[in-house]
N, C-alpha and C. Protein backbone atom coordinates (compact mmCIF):
# COMPACT_ATOMS: atom_id res chain seq x y z
N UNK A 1 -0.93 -96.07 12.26
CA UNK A 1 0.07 -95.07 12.21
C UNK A 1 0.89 -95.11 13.48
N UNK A 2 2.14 -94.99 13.44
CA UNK A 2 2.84 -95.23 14.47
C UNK A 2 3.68 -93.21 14.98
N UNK A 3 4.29 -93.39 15.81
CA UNK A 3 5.15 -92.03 15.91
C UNK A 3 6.54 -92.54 15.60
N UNK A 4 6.74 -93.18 15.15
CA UNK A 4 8.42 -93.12 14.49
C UNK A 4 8.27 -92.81 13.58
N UNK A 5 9.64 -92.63 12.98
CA UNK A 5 9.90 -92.07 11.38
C UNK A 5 10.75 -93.38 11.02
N UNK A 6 10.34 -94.25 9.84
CA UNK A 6 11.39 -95.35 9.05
C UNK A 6 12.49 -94.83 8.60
N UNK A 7 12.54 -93.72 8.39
CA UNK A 7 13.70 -93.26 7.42
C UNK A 7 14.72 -92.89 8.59
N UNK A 8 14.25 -92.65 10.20
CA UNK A 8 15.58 -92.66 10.88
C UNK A 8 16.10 -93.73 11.23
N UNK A 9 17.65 -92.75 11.63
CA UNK A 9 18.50 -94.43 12.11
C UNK A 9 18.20 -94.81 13.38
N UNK A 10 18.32 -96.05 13.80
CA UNK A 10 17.55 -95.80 15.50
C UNK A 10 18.56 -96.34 16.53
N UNK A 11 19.99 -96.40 15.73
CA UNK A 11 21.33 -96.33 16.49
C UNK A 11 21.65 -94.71 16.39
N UNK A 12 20.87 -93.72 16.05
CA UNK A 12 21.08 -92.19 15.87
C UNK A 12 21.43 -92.22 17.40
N UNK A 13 21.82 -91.19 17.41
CA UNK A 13 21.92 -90.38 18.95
C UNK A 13 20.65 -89.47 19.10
N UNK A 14 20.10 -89.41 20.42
CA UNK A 14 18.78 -88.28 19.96
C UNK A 14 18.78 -87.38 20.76
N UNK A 15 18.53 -86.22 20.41
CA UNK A 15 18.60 -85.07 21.29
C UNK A 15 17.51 -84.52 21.94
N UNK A 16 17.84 -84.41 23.02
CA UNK A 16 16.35 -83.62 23.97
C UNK A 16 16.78 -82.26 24.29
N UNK A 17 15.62 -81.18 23.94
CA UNK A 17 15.81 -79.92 23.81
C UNK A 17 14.87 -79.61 24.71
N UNK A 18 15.72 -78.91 25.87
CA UNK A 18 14.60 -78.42 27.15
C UNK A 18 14.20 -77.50 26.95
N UNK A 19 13.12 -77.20 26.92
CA UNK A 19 12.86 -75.44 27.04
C UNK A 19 12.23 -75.05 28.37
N UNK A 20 12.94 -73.63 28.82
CA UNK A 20 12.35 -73.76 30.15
C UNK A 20 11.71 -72.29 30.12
N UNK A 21 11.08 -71.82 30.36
CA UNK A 21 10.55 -70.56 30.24
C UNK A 21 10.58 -69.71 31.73
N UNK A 22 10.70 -68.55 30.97
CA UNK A 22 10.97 -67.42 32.35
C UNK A 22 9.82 -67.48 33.30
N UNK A 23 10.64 -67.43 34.76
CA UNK A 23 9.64 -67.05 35.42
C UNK A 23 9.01 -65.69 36.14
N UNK A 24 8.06 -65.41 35.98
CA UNK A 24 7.93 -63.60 36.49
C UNK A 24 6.76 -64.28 37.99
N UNK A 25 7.31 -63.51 38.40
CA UNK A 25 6.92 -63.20 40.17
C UNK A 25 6.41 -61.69 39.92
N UNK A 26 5.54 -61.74 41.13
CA UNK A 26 4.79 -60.50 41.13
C UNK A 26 4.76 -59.95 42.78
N UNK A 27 5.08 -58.78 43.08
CA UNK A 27 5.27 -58.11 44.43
C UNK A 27 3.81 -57.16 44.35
N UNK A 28 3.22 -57.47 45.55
CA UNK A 28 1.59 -56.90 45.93
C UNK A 28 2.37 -56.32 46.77
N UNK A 29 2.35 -54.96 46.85
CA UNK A 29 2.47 -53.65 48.18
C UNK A 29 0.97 -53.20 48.16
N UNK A 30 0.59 -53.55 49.41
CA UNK A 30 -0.47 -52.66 49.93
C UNK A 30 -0.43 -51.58 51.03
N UNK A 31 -0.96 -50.21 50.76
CA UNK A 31 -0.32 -49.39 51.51
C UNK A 31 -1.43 -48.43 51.55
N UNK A 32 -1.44 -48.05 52.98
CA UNK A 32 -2.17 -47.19 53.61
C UNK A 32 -2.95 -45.60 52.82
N UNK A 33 -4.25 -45.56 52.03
CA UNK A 33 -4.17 -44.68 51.37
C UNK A 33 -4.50 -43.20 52.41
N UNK A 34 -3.58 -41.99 51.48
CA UNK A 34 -3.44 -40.96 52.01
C UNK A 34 -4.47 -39.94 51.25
N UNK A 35 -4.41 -39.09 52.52
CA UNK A 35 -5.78 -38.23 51.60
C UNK A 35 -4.55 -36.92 51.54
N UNK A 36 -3.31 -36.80 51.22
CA UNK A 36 -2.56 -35.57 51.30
C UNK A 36 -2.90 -34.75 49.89
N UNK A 37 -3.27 -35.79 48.75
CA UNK A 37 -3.39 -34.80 47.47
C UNK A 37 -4.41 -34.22 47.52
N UNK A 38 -5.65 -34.32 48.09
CA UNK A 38 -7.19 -34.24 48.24
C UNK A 38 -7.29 -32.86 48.76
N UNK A 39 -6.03 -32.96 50.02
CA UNK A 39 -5.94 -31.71 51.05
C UNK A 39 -5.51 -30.93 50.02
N UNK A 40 -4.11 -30.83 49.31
CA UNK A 40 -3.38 -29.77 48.35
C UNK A 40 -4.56 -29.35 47.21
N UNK A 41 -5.20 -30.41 46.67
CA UNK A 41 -5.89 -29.70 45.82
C UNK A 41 -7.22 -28.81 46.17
N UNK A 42 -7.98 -29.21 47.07
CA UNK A 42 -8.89 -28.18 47.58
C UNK A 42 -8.31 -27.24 47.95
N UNK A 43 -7.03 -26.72 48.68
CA UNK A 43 -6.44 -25.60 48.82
C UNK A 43 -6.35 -24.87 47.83
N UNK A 44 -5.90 -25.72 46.98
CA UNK A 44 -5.27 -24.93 45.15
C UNK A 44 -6.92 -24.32 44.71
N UNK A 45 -7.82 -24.81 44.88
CA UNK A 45 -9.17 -24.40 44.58
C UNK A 45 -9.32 -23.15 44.83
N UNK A 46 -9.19 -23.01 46.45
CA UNK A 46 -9.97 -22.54 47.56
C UNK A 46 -9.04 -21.17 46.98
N UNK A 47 -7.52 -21.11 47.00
CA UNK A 47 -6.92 -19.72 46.69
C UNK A 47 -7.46 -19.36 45.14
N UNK A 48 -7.84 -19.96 43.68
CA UNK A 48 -8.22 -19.74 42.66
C UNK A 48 -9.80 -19.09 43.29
N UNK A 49 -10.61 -19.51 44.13
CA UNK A 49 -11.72 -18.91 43.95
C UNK A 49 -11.96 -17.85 44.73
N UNK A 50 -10.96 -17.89 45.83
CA UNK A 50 -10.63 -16.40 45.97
C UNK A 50 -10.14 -15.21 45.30
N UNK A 51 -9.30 -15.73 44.56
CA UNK A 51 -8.60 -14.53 43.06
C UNK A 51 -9.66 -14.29 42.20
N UNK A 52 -10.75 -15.19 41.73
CA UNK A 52 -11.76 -14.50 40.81
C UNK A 52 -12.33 -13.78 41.33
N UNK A 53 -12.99 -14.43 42.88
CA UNK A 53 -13.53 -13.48 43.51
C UNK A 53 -13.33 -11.80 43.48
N UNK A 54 -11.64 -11.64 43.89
CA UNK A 54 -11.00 -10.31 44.42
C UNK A 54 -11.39 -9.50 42.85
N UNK A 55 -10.79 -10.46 41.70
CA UNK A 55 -10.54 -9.88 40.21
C UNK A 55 -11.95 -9.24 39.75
N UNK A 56 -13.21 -10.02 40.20
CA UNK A 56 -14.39 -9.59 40.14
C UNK A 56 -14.71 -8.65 40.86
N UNK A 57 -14.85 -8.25 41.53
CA UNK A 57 -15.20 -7.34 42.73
C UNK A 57 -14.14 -6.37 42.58
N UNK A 58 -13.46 -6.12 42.29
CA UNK A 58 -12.13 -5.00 42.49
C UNK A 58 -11.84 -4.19 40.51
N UNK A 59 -12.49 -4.99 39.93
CA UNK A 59 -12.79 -4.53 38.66
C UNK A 59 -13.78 -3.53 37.86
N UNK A 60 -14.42 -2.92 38.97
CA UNK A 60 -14.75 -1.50 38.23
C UNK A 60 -14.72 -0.50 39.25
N UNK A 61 -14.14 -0.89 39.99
CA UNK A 61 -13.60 0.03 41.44
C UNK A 61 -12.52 0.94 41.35
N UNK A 62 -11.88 0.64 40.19
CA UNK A 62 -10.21 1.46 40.16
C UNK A 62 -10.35 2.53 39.47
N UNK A 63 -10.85 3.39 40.23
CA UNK A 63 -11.35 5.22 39.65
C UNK A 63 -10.03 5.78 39.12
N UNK A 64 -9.01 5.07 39.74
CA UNK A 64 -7.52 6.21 39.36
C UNK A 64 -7.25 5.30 37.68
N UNK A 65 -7.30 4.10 37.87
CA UNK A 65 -7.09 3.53 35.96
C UNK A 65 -7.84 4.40 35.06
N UNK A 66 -9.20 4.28 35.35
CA UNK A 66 -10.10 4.99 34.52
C UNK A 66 -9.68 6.63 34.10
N UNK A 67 -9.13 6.70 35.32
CA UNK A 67 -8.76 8.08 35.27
C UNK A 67 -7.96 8.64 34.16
N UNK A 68 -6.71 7.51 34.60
CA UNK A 68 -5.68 7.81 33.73
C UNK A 68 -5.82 7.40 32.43
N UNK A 69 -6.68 6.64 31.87
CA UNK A 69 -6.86 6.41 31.18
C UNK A 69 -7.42 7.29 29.95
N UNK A 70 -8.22 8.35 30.99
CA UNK A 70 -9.41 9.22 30.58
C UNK A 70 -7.90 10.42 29.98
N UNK A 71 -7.34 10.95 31.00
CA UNK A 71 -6.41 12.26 30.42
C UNK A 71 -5.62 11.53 29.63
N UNK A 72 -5.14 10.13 29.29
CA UNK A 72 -4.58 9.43 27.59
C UNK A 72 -5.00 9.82 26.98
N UNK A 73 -6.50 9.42 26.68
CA UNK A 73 -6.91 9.66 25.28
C UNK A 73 -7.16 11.30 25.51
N UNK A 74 -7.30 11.96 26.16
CA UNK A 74 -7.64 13.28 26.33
C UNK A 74 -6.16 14.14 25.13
N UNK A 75 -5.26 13.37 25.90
CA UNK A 75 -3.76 14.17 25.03
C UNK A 75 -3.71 13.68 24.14
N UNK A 76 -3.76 12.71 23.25
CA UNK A 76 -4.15 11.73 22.18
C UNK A 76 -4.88 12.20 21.34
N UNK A 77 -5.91 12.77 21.88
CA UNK A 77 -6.83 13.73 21.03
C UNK A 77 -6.69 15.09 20.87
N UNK A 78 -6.11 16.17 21.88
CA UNK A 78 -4.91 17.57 21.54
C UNK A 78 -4.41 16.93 20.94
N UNK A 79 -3.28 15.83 20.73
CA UNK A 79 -1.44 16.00 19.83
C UNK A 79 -2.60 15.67 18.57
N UNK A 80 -3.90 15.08 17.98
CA UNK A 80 -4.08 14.90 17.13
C UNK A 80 -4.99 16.36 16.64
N UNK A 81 -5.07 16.95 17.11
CA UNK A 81 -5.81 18.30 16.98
C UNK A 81 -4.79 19.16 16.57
N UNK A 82 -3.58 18.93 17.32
CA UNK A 82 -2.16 20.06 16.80
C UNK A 82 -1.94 19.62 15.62
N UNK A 83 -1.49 18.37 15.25
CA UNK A 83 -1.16 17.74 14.31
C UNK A 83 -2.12 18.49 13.23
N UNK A 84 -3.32 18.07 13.20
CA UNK A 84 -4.19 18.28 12.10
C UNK A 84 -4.26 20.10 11.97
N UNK A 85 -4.49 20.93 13.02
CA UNK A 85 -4.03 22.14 12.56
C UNK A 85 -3.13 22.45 12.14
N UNK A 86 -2.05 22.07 12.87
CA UNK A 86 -0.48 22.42 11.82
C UNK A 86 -1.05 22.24 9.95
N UNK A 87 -1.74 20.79 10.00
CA UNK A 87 -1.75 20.24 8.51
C UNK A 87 -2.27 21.28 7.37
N UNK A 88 -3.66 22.04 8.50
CA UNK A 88 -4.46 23.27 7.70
C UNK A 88 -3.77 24.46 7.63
N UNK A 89 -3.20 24.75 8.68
CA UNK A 89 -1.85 25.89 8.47
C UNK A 89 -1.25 25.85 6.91
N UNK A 90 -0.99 24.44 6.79
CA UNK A 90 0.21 24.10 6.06
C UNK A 90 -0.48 24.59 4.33
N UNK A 91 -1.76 24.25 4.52
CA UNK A 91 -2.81 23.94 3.40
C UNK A 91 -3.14 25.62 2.73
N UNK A 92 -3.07 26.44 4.22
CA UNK A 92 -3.47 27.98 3.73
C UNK A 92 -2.40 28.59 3.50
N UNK A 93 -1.03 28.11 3.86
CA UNK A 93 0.41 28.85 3.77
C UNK A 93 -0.08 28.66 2.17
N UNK A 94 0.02 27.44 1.31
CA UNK A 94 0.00 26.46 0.39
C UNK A 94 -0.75 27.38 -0.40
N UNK A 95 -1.74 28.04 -0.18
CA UNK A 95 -2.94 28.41 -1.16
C UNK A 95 -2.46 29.56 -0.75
N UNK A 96 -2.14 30.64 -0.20
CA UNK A 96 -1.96 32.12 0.02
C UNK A 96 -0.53 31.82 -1.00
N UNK A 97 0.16 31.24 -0.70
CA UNK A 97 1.52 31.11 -1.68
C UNK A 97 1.09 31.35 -3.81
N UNK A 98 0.03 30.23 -3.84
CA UNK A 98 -0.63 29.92 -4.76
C UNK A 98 -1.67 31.58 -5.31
N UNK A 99 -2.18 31.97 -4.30
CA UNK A 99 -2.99 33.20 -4.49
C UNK A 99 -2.07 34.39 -5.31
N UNK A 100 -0.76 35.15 -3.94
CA UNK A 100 0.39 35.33 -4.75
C UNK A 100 0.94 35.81 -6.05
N UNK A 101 1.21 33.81 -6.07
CA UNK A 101 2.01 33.74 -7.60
C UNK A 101 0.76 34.40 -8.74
N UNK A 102 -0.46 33.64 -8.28
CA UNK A 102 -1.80 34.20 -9.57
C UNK A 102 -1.71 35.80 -9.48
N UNK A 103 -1.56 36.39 -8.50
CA UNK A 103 -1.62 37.95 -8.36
C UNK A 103 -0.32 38.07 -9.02
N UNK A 104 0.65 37.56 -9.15
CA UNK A 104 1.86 38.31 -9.97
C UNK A 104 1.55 38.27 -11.70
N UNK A 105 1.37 37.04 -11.77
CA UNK A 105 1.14 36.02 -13.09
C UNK A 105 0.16 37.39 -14.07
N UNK A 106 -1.04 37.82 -13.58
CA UNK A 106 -2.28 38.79 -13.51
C UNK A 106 -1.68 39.96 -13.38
N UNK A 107 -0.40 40.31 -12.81
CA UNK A 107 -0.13 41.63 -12.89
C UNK A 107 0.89 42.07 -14.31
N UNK A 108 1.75 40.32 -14.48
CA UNK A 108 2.49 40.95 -15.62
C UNK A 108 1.40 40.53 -16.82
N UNK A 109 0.61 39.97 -17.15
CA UNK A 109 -0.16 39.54 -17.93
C UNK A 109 -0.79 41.48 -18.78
N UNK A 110 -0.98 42.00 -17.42
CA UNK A 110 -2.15 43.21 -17.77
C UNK A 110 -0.89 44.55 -17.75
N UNK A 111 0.44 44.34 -17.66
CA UNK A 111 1.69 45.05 -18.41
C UNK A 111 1.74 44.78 -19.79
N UNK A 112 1.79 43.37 -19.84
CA UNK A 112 2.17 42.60 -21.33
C UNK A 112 0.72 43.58 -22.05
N UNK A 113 -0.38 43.43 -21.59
CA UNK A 113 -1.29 43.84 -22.61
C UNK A 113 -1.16 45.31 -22.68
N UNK A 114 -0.60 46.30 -21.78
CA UNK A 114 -0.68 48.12 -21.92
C UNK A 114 0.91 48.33 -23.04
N UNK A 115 1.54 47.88 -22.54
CA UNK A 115 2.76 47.22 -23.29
C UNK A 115 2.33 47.45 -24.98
N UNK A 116 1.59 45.85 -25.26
CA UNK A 116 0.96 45.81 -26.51
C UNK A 116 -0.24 46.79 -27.15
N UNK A 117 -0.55 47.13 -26.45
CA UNK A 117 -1.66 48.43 -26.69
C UNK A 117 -1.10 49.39 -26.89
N UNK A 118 0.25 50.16 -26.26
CA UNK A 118 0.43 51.22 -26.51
C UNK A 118 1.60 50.98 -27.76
N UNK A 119 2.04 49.63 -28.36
CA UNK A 119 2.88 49.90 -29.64
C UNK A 119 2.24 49.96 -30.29
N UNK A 120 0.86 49.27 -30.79
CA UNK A 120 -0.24 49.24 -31.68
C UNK A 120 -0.66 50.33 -31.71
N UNK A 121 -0.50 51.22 -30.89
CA UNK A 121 -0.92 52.99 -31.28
C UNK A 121 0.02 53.50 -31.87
N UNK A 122 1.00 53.20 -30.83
CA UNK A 122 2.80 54.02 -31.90
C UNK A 122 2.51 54.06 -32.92
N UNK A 123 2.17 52.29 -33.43
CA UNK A 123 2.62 51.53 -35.06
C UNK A 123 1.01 52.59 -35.35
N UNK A 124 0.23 52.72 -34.90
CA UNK A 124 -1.02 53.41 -35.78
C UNK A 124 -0.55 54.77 -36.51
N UNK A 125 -0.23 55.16 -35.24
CA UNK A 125 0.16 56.52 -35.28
C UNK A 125 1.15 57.17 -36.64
N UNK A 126 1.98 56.28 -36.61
CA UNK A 126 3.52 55.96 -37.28
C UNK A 126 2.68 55.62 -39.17
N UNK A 127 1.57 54.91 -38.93
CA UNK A 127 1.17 54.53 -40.17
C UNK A 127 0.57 55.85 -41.04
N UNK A 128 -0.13 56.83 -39.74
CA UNK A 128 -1.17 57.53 -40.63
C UNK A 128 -0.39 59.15 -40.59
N UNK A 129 1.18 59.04 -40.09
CA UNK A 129 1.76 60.15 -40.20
C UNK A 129 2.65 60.01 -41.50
N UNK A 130 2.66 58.57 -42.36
CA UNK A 130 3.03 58.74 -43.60
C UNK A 130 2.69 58.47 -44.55
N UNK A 131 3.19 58.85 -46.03
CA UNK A 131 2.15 58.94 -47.38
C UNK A 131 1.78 57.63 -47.55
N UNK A 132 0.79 58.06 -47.74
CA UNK A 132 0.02 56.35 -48.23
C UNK A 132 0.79 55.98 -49.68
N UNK A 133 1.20 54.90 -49.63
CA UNK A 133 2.26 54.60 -50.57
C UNK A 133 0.99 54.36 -51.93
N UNK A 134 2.05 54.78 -53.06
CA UNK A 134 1.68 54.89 -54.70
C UNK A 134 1.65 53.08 -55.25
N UNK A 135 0.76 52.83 -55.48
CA UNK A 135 1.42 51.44 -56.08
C UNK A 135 0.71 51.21 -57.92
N UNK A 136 1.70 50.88 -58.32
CA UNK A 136 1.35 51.18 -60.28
C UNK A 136 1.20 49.75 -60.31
N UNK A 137 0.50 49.59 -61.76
CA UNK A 137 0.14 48.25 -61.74
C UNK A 137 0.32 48.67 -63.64
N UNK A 138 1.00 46.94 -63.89
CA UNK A 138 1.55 47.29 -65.43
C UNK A 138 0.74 46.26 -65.78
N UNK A 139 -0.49 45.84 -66.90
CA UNK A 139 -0.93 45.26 -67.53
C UNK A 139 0.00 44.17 -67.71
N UNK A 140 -0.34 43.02 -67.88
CA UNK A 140 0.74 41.88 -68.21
C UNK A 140 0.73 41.66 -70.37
N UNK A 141 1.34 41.69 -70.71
CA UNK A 141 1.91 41.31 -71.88
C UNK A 141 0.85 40.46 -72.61
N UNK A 142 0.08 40.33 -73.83
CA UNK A 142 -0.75 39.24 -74.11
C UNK A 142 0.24 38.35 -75.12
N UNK A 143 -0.12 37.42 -74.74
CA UNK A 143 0.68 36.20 -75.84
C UNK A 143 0.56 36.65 -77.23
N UNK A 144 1.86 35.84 -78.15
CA UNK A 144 1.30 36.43 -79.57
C UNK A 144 0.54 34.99 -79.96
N UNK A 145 -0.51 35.94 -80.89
CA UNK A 145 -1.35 34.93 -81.74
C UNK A 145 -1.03 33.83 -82.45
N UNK A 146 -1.14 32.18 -82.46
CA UNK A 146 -0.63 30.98 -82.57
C UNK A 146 -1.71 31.19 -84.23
N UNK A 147 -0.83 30.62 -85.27
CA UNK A 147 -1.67 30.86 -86.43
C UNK A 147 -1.72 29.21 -86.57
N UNK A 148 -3.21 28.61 -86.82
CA UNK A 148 -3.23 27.26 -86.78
C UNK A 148 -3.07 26.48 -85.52
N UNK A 149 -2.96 25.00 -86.08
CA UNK A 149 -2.87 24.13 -84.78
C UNK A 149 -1.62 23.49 -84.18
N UNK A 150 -1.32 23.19 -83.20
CA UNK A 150 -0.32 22.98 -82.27
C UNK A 150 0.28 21.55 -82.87
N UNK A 151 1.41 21.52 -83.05
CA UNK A 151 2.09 19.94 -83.84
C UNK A 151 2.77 19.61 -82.97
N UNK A 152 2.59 18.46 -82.40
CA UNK A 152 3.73 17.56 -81.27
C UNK A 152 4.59 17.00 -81.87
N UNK A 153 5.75 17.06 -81.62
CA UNK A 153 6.34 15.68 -82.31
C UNK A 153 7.49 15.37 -81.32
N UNK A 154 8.06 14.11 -81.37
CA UNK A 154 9.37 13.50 -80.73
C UNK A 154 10.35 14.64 -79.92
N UNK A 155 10.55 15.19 -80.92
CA UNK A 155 11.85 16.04 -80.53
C UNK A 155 11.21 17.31 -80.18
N UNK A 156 10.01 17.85 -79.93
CA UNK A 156 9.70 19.03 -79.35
C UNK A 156 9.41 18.92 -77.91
N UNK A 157 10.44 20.44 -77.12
CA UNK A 157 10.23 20.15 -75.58
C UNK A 157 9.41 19.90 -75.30
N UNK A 158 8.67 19.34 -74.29
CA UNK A 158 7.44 18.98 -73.36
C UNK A 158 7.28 19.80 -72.38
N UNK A 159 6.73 20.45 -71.79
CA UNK A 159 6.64 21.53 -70.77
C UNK A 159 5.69 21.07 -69.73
């Protein structure tokens, strides 16, 4: 096996294709390490563990919060005491109103009945101060006697 190709021409012209590839360089800085973040952050510590500290310790000490806290709910619990009495006020106005109307209702009720009691005497009265009425009574008529039996026919009404 050879590296030519038969099928080229070898009066061809031939081309050489360079390839050259990039070059990367590299810069080494070496430099003096600093301890400045080391310092900032233990500081940043040092003030955080002082604030829990203070937040701990200073947290059931504040007699005047508690305080005020204490006459809040204190009025919180009056405005809800007014509130709710007003409500029972409102409840007995409500039912004395209701009582009232039943005391009127009960008063014309027991008119309506002296009312009706005393016409039912009138009307008594009125009945037995006149003649007891006459009433005649007339025998009714007897049918006349049918001689024989009853004949239907076509042309007799139907009743």
């Amino acid at each position: 096996m050879s590296q030519y190709d038969p099928n080229i021409d070898p009066n061809a012209r031939i081309e050489r294709i360079v390839v050259t590839e990039p070059v990367y360089t590299e810069t080494v800085v070496v430099q003096r390490e600093s301890s400045t973040g080391w310092w900032i952050a233990g500081g940043l510590a040092a003030a955080v563990l002082i604030a829990v500290l203070w937040v701990l310790s200073s947290g059931g000490r504040d007699d005047e919060t508690e305080v005020l806290l204490a006459q809040a709910q204190a009025d919180a619990a009056a405005a809800q005491a007014r509130a709710d009495q007003a409500v029972v006020q409102g409840q007995i106005a409500g039912a004395q109103q209701s009582v009232d109307i039943a005391r009127m209702d009960a008063a014309r009720a027991q008119a309506e009945a002296a009312r009706a009691t005393s016409q039912a005497r009138s009307d008594m009265a009125r009945a037995a101060s006149q003649p007891a009425p006459v009433i005649i009574t007339v025998p009714a008529a007897q049918p006349a006697p049918t001689s024989g039996s009853a004949v239907i026919t076509s042309t007799s009404p139907q009743n």
